[in-house]
N, C-alpha and C. Protein backbone atom coordinates (compact mmCIF):
# COMPACT_ATOMS: atom_id res chain seq x y z
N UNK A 1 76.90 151.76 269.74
CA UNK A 1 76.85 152.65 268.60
C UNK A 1 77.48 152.00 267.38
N UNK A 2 78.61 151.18 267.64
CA UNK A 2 79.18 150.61 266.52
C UNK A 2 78.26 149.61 265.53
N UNK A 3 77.50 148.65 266.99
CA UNK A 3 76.66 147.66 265.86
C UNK A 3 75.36 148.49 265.32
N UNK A 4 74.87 149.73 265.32
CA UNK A 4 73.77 150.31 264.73
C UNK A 4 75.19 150.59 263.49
N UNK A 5 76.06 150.84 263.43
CA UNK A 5 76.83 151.73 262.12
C UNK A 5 77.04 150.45 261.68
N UNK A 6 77.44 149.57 261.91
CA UNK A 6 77.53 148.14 261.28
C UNK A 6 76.22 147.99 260.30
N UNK A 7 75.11 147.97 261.38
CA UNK A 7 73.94 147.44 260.02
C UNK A 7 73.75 148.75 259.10
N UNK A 8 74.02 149.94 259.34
CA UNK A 8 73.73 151.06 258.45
C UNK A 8 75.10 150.45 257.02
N UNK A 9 75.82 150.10 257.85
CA UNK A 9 77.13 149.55 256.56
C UNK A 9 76.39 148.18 255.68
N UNK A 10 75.83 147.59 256.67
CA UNK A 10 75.52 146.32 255.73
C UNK A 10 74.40 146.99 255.05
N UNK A 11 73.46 147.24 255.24
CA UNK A 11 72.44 147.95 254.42
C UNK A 11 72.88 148.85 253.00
N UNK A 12 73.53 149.01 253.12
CA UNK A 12 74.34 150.52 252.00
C UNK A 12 74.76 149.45 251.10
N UNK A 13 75.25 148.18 251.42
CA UNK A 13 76.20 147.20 250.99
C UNK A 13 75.29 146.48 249.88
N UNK A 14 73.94 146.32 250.47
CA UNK A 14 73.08 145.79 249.69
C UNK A 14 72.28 147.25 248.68
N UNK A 15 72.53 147.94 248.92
CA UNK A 15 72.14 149.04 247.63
C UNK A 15 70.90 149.69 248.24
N UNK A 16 70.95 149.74 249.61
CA UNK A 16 69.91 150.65 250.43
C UNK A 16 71.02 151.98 250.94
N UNK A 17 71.15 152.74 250.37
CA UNK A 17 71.75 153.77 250.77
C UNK A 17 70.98 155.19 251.17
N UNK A 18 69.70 155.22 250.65
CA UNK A 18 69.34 156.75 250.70
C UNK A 18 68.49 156.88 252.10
N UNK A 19 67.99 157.81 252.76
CA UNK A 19 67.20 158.10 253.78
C UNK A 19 68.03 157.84 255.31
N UNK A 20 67.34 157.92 256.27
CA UNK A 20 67.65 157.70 257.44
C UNK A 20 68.18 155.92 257.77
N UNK A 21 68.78 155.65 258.61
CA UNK A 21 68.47 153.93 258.98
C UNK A 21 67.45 153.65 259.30
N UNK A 22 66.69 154.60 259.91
CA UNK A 22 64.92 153.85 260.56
C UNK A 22 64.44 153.40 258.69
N UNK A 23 64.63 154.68 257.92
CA UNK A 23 64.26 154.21 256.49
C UNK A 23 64.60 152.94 255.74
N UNK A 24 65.97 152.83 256.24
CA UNK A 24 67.03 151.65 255.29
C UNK A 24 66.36 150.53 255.90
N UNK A 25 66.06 150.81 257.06
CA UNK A 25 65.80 149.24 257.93
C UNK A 25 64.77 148.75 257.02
N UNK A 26 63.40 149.62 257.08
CA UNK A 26 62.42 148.79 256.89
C UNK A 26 62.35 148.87 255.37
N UNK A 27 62.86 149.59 254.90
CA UNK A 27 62.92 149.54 252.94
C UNK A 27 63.60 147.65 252.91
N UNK A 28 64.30 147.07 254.05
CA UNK A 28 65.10 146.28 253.54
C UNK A 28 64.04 145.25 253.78
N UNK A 29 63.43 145.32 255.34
CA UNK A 29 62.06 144.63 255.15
C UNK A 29 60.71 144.65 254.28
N UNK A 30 60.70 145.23 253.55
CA UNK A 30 60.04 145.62 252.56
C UNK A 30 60.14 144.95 251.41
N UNK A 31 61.36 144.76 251.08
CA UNK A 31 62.44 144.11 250.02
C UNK A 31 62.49 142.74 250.67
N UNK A 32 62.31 142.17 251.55
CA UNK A 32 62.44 140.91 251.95
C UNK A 32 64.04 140.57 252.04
N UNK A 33 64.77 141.53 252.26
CA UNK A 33 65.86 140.72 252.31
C UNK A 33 66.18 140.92 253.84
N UNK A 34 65.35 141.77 254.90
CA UNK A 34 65.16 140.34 256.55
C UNK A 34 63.77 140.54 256.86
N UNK A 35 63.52 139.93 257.69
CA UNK A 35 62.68 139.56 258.03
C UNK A 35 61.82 140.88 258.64
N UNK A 36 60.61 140.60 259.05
CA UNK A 36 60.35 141.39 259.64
C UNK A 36 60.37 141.72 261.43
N UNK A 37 60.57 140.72 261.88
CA UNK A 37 61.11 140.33 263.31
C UNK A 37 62.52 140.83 263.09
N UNK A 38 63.67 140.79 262.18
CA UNK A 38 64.96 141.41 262.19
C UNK A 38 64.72 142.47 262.07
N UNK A 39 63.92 143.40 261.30
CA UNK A 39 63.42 144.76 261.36
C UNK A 39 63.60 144.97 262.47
N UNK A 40 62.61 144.77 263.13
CA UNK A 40 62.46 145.05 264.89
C UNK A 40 63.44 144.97 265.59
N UNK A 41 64.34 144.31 265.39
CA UNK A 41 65.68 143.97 266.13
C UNK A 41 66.15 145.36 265.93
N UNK A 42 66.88 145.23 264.28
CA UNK A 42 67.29 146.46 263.78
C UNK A 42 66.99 147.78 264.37
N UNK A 43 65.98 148.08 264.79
CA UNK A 43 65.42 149.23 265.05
C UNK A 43 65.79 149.34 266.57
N UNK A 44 65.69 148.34 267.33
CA UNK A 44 66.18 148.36 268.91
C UNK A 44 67.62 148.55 268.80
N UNK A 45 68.77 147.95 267.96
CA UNK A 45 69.87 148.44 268.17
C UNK A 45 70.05 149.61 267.88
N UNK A 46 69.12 150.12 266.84
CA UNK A 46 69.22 151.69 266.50
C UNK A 46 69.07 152.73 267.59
N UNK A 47 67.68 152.32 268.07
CA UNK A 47 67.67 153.02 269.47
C UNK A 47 68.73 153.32 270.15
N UNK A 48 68.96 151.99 270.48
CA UNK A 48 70.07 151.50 271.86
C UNK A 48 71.31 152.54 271.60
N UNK A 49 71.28 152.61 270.74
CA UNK A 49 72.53 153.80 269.94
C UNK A 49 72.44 155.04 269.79
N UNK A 50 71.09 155.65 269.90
CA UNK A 50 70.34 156.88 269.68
C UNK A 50 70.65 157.43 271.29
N UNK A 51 70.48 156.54 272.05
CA UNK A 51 70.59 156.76 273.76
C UNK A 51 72.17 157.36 274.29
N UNK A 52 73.07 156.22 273.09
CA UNK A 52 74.45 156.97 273.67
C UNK A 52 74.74 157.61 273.03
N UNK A 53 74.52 157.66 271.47
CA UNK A 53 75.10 158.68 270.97
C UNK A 53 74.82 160.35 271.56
N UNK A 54 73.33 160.29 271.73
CA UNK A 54 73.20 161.74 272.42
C UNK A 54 73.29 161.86 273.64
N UNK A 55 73.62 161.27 274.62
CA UNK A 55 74.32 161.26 275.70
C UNK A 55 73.44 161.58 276.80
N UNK A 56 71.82 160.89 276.46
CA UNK A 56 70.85 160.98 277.20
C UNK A 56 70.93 160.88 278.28
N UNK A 57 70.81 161.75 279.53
CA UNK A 57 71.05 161.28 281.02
C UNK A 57 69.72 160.35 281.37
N UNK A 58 68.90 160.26 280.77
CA UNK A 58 67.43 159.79 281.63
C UNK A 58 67.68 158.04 281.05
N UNK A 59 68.53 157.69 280.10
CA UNK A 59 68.58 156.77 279.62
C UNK A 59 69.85 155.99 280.69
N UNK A 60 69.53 154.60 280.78
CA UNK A 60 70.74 153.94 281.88
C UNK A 60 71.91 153.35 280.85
N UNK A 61 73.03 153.25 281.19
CA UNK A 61 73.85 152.92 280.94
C UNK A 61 73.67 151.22 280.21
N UNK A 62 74.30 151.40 279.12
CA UNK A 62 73.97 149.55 278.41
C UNK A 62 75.18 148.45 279.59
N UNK A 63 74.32 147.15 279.43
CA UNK A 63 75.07 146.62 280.52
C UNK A 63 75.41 145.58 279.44
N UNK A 64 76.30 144.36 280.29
CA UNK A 64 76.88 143.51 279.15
C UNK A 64 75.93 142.30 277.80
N UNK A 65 74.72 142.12 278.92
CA UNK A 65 74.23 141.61 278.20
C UNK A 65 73.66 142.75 276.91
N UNK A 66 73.35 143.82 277.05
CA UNK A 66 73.20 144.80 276.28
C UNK A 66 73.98 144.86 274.72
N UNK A 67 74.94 144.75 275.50
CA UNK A 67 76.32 144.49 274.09
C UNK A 67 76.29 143.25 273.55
N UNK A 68 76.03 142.13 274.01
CA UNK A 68 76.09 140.70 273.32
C UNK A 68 74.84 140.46 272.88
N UNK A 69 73.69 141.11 272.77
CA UNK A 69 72.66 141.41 272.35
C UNK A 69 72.25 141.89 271.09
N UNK A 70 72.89 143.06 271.17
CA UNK A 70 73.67 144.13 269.66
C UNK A 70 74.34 143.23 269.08
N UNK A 71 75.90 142.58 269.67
CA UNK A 71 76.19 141.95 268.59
C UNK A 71 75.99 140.59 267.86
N UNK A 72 75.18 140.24 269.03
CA UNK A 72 74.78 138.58 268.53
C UNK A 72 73.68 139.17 267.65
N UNK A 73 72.84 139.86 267.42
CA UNK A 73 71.59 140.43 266.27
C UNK A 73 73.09 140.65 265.17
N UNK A 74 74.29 141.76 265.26
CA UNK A 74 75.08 142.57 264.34
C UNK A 74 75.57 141.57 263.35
N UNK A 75 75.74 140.21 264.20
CA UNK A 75 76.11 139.01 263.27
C UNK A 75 75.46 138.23 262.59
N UNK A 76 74.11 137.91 263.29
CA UNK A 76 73.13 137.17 262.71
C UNK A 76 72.51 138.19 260.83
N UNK A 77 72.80 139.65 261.22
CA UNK A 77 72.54 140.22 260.32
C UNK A 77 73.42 139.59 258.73
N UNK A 78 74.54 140.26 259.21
CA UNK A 78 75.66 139.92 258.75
C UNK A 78 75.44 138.83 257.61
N UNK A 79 74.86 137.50 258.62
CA UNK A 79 75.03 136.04 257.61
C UNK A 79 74.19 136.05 256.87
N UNK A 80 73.08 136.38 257.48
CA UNK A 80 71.65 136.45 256.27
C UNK A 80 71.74 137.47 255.26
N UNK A 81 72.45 137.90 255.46
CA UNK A 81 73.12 139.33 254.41
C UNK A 81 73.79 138.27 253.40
N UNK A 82 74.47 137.92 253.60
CA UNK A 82 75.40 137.39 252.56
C UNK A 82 75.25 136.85 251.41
């Protein structure tokens, strides 16, 4: 959940603030400032976050690679952000 609020932070950072994150994501792909393959990323960590935040039982538990996944995308964001 943290690395979906991470890219909702980096996004805001770059002057995408209004709408949902599914919105921010792709307004940013849109804007070219990632890619459109990072889109897609973006949107899977969003998910991945949508699962725990609502505390979906049908959804399985994230495992470790799960998390180094999120944050190896949360960082890669990060730099190309900069």
């Amino acid at each position: 959940m943290l690395a979906a609020s991470s890219v909702g932070a980096m996004l805001k950072a770059k002057n995408l603030k209004d709408g949902t994150l599914y919105e921010r994501i792709d307004k940013a792909a849109q804007e070219h400032l990632i890619t459109n393959d990072m889109a897609a990323w973006a949107h899977q960590v969003r998910l991945d976050a949508n699962d725990q935040r609502h505390a979906d039982e049908a959804s399985p538990l994230p495992k470790e690679e799960d998390a180094r996944r999120c944050v190896d995308f949360t960082l890669a964001l990060g730099e190309s952000l900069l």
